[in-house]
N, C-alpha and C. Protein backbone atom coordinates (compact mmCIF):
# COMPACT_ATOMS: atom_id res chain seq x y z
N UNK A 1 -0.64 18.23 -0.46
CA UNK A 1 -0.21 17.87 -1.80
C UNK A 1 -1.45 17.68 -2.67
N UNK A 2 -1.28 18.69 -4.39
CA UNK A 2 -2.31 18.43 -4.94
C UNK A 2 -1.93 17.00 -6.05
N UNK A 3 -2.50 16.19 -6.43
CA UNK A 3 -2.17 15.67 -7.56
C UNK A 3 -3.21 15.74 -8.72
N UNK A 4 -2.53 16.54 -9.98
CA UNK A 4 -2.96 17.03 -10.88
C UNK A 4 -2.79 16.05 -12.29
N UNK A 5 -2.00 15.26 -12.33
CA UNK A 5 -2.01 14.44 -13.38
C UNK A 5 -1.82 13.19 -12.72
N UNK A 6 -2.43 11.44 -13.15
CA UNK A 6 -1.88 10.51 -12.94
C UNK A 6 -2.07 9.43 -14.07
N UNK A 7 -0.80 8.92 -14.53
CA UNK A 7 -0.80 7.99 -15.59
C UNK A 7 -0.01 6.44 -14.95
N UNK A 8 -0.79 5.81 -15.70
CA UNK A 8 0.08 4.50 -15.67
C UNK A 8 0.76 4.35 -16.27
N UNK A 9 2.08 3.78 -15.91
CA UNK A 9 3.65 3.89 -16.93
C UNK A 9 3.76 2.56 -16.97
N UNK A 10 4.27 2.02 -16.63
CA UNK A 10 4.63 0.40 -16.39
C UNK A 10 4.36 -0.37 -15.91
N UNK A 11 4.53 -1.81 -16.24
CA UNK A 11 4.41 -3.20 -15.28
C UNK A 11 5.26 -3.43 -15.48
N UNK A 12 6.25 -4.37 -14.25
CA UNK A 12 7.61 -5.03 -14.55
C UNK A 12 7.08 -6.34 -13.15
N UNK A 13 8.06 -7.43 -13.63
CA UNK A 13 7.79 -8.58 -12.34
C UNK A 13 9.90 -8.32 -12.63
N UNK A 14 10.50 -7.75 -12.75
CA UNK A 14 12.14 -7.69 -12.26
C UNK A 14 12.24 -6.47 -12.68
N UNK A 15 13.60 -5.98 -11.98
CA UNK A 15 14.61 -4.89 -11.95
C UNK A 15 14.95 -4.49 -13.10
N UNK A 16 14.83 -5.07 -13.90
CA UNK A 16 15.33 -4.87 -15.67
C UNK A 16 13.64 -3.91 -15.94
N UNK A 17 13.29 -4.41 -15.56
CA UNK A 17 11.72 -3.29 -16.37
C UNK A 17 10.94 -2.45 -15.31
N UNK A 18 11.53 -2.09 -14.64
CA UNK A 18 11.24 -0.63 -13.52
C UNK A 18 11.73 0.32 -14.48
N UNK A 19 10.96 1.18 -14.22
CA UNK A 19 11.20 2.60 -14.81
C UNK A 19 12.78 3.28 -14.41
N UNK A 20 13.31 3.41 -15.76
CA UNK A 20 14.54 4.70 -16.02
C UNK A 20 14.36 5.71 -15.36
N UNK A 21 14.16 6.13 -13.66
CA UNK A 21 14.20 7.50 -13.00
C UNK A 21 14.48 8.37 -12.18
N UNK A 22 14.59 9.19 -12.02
CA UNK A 22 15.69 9.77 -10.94
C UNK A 22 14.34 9.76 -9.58
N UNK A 23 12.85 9.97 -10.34
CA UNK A 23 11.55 9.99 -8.92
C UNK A 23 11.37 9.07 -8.04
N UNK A 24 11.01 9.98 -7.07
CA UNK A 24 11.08 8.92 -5.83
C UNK A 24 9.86 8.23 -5.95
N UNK A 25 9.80 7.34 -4.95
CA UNK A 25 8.86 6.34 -5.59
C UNK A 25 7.85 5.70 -3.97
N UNK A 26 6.70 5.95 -3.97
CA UNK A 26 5.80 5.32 -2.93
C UNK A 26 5.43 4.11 -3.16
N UNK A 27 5.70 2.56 -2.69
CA UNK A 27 4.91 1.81 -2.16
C UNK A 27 3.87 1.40 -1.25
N UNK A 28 2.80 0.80 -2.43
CA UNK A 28 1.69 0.55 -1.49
C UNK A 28 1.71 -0.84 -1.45
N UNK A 29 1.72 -1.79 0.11
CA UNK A 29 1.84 -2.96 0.25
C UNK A 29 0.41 -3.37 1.12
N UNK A 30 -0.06 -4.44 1.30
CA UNK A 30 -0.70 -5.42 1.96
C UNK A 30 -1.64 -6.41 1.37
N UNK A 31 -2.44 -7.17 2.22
CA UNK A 31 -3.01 -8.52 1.77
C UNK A 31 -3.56 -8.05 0.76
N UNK A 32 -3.96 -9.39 0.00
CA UNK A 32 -5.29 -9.40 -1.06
C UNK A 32 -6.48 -8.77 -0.54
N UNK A 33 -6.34 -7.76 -1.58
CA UNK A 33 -8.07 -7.47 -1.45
C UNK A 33 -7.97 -6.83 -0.13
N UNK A 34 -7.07 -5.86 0.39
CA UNK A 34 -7.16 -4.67 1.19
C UNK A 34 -7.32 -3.11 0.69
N UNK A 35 -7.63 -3.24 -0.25
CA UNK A 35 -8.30 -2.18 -0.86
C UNK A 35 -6.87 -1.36 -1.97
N UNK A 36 -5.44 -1.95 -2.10
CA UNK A 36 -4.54 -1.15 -2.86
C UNK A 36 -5.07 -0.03 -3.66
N UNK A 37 -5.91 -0.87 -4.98
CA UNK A 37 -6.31 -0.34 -6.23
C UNK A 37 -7.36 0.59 -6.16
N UNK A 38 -8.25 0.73 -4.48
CA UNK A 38 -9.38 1.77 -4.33
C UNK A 38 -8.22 2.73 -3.90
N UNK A 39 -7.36 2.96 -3.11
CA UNK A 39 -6.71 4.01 -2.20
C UNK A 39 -5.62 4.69 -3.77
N UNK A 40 -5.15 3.74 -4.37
CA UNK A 40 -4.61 4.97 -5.60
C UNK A 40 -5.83 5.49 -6.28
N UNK A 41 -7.17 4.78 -6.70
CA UNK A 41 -7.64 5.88 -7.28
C UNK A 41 -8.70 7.00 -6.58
N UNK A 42 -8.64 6.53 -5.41
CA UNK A 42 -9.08 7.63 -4.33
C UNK A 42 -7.99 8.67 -4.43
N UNK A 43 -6.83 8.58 -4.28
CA UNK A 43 -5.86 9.41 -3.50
C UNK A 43 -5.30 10.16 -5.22
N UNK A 44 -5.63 9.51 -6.35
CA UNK A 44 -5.10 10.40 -7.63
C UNK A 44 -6.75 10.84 -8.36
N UNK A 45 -7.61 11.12 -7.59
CA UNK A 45 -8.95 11.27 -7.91
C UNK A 45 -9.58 10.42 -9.68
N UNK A 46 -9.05 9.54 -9.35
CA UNK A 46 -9.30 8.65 -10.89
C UNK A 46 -10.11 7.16 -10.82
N UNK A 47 -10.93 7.18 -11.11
CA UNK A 47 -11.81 5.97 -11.27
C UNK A 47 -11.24 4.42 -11.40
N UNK A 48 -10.39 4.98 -12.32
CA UNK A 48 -10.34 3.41 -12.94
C UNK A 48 -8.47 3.70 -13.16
N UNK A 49 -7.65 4.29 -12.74
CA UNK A 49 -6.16 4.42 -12.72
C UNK A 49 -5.63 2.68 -12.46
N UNK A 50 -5.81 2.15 -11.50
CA UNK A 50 -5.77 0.76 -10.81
C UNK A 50 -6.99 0.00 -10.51
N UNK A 51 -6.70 -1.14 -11.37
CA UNK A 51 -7.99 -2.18 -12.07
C UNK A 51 -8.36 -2.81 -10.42
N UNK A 52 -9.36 -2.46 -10.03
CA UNK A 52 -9.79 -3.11 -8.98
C UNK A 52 -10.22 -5.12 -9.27
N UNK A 53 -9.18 -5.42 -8.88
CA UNK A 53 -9.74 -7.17 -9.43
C UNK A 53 -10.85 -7.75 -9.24
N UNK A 54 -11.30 -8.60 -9.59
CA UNK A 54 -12.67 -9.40 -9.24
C UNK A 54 -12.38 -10.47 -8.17
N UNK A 55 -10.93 -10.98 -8.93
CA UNK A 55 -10.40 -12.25 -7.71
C UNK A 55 -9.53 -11.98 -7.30
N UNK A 56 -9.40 -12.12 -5.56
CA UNK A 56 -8.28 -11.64 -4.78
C UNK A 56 -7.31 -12.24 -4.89
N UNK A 57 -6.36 -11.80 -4.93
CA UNK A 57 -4.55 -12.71 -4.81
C UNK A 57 -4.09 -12.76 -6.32
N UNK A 58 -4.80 -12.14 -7.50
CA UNK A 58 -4.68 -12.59 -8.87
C UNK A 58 -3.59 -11.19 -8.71
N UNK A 59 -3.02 -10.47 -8.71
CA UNK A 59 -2.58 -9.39 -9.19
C UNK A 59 -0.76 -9.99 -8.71
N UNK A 60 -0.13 -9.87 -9.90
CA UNK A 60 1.36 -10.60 -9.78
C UNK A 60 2.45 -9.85 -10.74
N UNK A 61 1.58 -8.97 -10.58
CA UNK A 61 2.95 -7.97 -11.05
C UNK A 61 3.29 -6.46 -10.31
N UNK A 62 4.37 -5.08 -10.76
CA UNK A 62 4.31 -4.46 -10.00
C UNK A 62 3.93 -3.56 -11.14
N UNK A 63 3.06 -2.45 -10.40
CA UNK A 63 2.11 -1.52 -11.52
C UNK A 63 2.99 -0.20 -11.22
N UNK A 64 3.84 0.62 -11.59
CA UNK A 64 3.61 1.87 -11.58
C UNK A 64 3.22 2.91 -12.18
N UNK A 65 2.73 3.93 -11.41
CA UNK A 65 1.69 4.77 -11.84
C UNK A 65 2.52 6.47 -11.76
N UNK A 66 2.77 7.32 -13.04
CA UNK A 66 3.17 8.28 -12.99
C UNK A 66 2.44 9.52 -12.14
N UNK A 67 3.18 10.45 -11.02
CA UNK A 67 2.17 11.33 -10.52
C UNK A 67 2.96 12.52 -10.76
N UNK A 68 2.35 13.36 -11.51
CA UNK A 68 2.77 14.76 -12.07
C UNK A 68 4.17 14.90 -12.35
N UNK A 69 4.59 13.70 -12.79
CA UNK A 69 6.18 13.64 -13.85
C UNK A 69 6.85 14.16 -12.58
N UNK A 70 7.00 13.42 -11.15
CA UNK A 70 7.50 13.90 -10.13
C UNK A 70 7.59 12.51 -9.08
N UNK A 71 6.81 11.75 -9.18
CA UNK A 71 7.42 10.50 -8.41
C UNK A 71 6.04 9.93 -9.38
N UNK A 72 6.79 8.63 -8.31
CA UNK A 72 5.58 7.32 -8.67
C UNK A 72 5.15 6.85 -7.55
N UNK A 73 3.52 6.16 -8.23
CA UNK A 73 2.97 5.12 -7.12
C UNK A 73 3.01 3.47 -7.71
N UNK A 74 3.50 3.23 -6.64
CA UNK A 74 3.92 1.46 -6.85
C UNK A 74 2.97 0.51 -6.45
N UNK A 75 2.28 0.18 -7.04
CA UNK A 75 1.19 -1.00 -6.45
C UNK A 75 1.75 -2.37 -6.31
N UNK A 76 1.92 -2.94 -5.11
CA UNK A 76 2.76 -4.15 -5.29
C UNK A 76 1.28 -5.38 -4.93
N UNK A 77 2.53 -6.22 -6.10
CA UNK A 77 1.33 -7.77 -5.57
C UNK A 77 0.47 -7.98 -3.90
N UNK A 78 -0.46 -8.21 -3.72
CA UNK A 78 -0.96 -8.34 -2.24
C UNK A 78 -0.50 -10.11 -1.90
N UNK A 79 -0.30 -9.74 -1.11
CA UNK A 79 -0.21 -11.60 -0.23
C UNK A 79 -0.47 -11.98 0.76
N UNK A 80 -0.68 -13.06 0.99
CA UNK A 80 -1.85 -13.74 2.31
C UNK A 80 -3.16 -14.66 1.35
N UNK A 81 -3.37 -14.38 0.42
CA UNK A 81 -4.73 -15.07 -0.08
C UNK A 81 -4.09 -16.38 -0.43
N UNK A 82 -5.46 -17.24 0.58
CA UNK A 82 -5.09 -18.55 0.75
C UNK A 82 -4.92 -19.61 -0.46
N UNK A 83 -6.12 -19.15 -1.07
CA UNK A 83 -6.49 -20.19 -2.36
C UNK A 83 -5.33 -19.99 -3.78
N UNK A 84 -4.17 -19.31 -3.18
CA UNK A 84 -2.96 -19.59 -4.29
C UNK A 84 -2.13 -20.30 -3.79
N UNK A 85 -1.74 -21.06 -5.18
CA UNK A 85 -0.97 -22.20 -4.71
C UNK A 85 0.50 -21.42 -4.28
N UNK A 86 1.39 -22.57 -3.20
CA UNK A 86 2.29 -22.25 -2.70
C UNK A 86 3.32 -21.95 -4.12
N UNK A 87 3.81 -22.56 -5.13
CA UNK A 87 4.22 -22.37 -6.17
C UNK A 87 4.49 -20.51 -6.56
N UNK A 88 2.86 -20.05 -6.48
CA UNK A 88 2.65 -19.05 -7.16
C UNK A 88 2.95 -17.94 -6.07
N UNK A 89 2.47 -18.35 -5.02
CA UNK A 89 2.92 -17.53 -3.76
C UNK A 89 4.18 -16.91 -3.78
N UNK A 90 5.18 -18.14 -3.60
CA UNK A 90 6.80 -17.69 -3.81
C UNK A 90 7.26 -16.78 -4.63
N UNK A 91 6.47 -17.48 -6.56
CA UNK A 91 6.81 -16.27 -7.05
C UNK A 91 6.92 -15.24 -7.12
N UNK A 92 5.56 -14.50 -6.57
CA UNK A 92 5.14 -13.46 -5.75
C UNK A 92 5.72 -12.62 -4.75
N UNK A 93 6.28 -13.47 -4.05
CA UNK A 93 6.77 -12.56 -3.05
C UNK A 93 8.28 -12.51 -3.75
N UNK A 94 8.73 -13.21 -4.46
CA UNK A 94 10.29 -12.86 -4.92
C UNK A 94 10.19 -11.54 -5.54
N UNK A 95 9.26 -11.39 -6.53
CA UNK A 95 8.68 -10.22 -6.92
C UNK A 95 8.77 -8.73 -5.97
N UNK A 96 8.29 -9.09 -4.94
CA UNK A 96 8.14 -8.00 -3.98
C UNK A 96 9.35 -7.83 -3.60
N UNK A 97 10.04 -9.00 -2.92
CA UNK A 97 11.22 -8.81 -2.42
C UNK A 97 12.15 -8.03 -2.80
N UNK A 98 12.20 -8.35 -4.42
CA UNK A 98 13.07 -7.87 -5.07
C UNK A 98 13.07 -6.53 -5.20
N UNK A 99 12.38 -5.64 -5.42
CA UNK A 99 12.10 -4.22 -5.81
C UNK A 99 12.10 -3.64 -4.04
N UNK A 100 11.43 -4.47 -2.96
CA UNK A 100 11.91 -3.65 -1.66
C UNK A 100 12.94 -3.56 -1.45
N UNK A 101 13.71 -4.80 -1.61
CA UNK A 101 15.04 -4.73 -1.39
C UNK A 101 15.93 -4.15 -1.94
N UNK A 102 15.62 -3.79 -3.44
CA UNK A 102 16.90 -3.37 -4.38
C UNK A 102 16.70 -1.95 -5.35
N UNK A 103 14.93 -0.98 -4.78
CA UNK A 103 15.08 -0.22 -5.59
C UNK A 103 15.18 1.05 -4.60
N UNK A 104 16.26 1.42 -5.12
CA UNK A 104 17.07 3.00 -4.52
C UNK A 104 15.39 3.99 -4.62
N UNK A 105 15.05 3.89 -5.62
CA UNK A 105 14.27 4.87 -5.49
C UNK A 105 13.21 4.63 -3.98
N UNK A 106 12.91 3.60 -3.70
CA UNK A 106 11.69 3.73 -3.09
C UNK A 106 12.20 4.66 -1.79
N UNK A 107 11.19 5.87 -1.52
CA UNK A 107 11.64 6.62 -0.92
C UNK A 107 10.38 6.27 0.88
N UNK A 108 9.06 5.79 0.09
CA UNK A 108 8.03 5.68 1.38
C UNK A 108 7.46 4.16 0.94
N UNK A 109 7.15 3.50 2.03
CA UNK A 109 5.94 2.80 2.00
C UNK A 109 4.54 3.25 2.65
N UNK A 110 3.34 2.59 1.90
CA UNK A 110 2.47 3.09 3.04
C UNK A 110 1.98 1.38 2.80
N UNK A 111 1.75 1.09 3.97
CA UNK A 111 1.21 -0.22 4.30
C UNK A 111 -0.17 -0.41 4.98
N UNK A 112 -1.04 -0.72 4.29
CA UNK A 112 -2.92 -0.93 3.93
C UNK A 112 -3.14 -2.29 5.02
N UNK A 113 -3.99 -1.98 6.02
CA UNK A 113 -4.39 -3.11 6.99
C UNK A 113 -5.90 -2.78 6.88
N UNK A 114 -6.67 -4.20 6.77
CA UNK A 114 -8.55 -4.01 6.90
C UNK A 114 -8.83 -3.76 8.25
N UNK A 115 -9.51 -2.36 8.40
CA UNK A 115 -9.66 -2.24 9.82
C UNK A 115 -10.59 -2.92 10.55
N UNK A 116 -10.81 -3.69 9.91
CA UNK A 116 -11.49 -4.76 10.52
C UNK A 116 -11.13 -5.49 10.85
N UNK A 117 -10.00 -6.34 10.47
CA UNK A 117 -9.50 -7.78 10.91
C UNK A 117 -8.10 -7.14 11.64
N UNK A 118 -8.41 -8.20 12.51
CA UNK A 118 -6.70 -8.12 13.51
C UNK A 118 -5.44 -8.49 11.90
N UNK A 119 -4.40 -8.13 12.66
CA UNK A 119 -3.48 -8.41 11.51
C UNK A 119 -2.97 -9.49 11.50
N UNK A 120 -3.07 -9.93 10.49
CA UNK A 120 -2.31 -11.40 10.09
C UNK A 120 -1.00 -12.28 10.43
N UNK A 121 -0.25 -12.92 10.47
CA UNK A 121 0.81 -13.39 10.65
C UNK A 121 1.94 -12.64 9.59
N UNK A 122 1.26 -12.67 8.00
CA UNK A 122 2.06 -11.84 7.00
C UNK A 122 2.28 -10.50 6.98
N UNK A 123 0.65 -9.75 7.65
CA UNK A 123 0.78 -8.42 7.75
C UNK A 123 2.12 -8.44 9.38
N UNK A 124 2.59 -9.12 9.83
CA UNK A 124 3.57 -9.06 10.98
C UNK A 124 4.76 -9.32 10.22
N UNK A 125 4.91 -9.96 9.78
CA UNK A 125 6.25 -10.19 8.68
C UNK A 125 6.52 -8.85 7.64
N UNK A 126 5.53 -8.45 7.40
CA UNK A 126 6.03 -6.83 6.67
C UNK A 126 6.15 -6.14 7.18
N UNK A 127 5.59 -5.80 8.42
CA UNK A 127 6.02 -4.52 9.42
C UNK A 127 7.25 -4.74 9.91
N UNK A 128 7.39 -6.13 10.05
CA UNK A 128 9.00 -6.11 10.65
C UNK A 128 10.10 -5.78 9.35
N UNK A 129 9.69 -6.55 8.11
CA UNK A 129 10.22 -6.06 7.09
C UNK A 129 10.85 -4.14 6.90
N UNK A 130 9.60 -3.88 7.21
CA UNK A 130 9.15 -2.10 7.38
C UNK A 130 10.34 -1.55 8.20
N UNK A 131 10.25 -1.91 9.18
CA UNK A 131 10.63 -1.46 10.82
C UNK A 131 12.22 -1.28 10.44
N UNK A 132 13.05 -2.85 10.20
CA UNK A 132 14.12 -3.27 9.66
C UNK A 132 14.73 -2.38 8.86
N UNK A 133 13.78 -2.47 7.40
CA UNK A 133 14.46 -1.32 6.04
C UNK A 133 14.66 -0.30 6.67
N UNK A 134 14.39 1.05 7.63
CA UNK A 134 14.33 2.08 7.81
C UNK A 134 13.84 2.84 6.18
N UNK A 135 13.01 2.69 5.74
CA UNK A 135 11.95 3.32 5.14
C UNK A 135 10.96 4.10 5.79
N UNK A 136 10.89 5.28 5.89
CA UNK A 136 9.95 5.90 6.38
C UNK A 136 9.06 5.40 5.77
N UNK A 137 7.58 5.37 6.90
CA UNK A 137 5.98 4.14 6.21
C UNK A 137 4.73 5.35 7.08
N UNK A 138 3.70 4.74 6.37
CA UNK A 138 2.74 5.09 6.76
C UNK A 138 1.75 3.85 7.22
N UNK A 139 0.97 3.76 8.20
CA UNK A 139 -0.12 2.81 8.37
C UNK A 139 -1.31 3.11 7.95
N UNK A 140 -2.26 2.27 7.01
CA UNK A 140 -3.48 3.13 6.67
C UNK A 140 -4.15 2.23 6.89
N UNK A 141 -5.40 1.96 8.00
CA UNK A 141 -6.32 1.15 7.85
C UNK A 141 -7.70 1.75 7.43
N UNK A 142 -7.79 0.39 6.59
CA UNK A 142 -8.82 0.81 5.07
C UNK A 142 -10.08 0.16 5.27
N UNK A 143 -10.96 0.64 4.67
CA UNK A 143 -12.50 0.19 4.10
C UNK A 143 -13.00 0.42 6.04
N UNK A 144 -12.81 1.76 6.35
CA UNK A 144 -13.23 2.33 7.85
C UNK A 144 -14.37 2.91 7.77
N UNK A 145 -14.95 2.78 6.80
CA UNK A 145 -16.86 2.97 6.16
C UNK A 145 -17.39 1.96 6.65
N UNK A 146 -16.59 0.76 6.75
CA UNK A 146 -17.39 -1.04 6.82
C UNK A 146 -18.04 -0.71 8.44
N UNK A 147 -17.54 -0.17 9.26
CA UNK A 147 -17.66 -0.25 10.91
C UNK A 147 -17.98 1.18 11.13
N UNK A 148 -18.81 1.16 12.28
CA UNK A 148 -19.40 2.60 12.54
C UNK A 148 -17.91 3.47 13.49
N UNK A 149 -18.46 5.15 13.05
CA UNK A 149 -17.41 5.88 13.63
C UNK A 149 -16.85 5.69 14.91
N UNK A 150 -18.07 4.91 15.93
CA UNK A 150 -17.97 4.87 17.21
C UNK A 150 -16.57 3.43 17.79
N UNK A 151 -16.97 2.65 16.72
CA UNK A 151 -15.71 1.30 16.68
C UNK A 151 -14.58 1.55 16.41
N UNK A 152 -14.11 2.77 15.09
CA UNK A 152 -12.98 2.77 14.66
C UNK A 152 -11.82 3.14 15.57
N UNK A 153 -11.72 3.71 16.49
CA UNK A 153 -10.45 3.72 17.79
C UNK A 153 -10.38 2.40 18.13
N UNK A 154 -11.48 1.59 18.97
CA UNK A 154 -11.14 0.39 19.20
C UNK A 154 -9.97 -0.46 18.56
N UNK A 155 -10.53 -0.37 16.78
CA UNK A 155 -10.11 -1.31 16.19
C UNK A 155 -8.69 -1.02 15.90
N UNK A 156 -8.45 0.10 15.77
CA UNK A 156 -7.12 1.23 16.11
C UNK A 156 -6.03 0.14 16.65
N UNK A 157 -6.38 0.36 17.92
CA UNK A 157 -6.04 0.35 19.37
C UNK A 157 -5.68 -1.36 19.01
N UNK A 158 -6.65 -2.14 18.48
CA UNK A 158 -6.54 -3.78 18.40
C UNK A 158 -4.62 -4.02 17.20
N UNK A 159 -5.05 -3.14 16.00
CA UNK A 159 -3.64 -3.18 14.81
C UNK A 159 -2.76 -2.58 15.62
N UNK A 160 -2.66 -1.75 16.35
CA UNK A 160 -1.78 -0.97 17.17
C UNK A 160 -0.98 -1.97 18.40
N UNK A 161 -2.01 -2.69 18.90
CA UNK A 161 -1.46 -3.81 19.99
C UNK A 161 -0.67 -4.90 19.38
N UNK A 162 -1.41 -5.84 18.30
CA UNK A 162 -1.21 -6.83 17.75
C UNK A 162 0.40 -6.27 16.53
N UNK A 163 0.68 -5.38 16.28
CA UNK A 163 1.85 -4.79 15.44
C UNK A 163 2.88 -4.44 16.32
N UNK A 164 2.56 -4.48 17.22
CA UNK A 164 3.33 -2.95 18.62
C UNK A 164 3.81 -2.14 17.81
N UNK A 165 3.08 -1.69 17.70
CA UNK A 165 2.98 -0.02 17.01
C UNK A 165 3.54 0.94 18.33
N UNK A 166 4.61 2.06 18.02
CA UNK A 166 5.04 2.67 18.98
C UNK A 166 3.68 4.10 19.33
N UNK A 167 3.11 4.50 19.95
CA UNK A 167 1.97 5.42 20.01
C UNK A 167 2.76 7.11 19.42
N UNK A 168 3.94 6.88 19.29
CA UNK A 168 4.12 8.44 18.08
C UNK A 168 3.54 7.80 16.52
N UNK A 169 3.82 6.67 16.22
CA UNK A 169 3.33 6.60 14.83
C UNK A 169 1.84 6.17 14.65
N UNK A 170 1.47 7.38 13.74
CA UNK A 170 -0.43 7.78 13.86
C UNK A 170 -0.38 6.24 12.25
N UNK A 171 -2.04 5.87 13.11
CA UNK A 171 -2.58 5.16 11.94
C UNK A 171 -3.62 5.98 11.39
N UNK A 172 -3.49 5.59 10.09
CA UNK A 172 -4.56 6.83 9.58
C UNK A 172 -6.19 5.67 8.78
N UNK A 173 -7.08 5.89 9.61
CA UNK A 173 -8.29 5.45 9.19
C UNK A 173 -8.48 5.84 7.42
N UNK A 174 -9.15 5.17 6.61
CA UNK A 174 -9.32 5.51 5.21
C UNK A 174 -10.39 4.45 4.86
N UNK A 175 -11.26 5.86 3.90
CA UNK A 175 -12.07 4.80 3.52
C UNK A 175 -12.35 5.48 1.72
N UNK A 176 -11.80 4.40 0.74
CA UNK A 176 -12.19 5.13 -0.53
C UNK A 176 -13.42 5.43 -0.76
N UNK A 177 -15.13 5.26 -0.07
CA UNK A 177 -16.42 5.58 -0.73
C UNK A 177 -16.54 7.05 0.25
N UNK A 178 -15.97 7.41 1.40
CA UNK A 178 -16.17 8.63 1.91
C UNK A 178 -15.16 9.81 1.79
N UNK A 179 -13.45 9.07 1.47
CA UNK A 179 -12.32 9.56 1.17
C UNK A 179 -11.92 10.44 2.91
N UNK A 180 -12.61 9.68 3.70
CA UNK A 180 -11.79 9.54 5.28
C UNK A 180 -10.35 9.17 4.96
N UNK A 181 -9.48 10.13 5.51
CA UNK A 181 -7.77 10.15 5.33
C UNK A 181 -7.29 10.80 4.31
N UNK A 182 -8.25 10.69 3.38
CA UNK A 182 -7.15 11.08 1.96
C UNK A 182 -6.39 12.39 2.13
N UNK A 183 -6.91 13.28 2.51
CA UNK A 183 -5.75 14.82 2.52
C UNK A 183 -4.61 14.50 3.66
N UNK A 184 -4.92 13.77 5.09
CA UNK A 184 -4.07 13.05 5.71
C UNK A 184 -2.56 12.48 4.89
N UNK A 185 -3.15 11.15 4.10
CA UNK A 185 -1.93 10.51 3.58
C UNK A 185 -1.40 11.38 2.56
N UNK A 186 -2.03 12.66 1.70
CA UNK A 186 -1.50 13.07 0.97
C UNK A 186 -0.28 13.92 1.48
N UNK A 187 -0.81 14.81 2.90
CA UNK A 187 0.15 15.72 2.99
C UNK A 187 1.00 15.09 3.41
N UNK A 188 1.09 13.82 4.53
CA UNK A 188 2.45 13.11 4.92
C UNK A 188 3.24 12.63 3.75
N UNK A 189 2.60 12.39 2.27
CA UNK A 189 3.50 12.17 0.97
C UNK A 189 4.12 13.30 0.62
N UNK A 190 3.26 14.30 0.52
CA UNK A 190 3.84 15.89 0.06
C UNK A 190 4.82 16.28 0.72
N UNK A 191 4.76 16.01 2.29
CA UNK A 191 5.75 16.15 3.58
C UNK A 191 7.06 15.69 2.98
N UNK A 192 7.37 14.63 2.93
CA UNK A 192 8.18 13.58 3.00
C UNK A 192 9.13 13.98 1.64
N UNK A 193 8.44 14.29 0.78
CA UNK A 193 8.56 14.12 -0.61
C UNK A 193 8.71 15.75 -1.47
């Protein structure tokens, strides 16, 4: 899959301000500061498409991003970052909830793990989320530049144990400064889609 145009269309935090559309629609989910906003503008070759934040956990709305007047990419709030209050947390995830749960369009998730860190308690609560919806998903573990080529199976092998990941579903290494994966996740979108 090539992508030749990408615009940002909307923010909505409810169902009332999602986009009017018949396109199917990709979600990208995981913690703060797992790289969301590098992997859309890696994967729509655009710099600055999705505002890379300064402070993690600040992003509380849902962004979508037009790709060649043919679907969308959904950037959803990240969660797990500690230093937000429980208050703001909730809101947050009602946010998410709401649009996994209730928008027809979403046709894929792809779900962003640091291949560095074992996965979280939350990153376990969305895969089961994942597993549950029957949403076809993708696994992408990101910022796989941070650790040398020789580690990255290991660390594989560690998200793969700690998720029970079934060994037909491939995780795909990614890294936005080398663009390791990107024709990967594209064609499984193009696939699908």
């Amino acid at each position: 899959m090539i992508i030749k145009n990408a615009d940002f269309e909307i923010t909505a935090v409810n169902p009332a301000q999602y986009p009017v559309s018949e396109f199917p629609e990709v979600a990208f989910v995981g913690r703060s500061n797992v790289g969301k906003s590098s992997i859309l503008n890696t994967l729509t070759n655009r710099k600055s498409l999705a505002r890379v934040g300064g402070t993690p956990g600040m992003t509380k709305t849902i962004n979508f991003f037009n790709i060649d007047d043919r679907m969308f990419f959904v950037d959803l709030p990240g969660y797990g970052y500690a230093s937000v209050s429980k208050e703001k947390k909730s809101s947050w995830e009602t946010v998410v909830e709401k649009y996994l749960f209730t928008r027809v369009n979403l046709k894929m998730i792809i779900m962003l793990l640091d291949i560095r860190h074992s996965p979280t308690k939350d990153d376990k609560t969305m895969y089961k989320w994942i597993l549950d919806s029957k949403i076809p998903y993708i696994i992408v573990a990101s910022k796989a530049d941070k650790i040398s080529k020789g580690q990255i199976l290991k660390h594989i092998q560690v998200i793969r144990s700690e998720l029970q990941i079934s060994p037909d579903i491939k995780i795909i290494p990614f890294s936005s400064q080398t663009r390791q994966g990107k024709e990967d996740i594209l064609d499984i979108i193009g696939t699908l889609l």
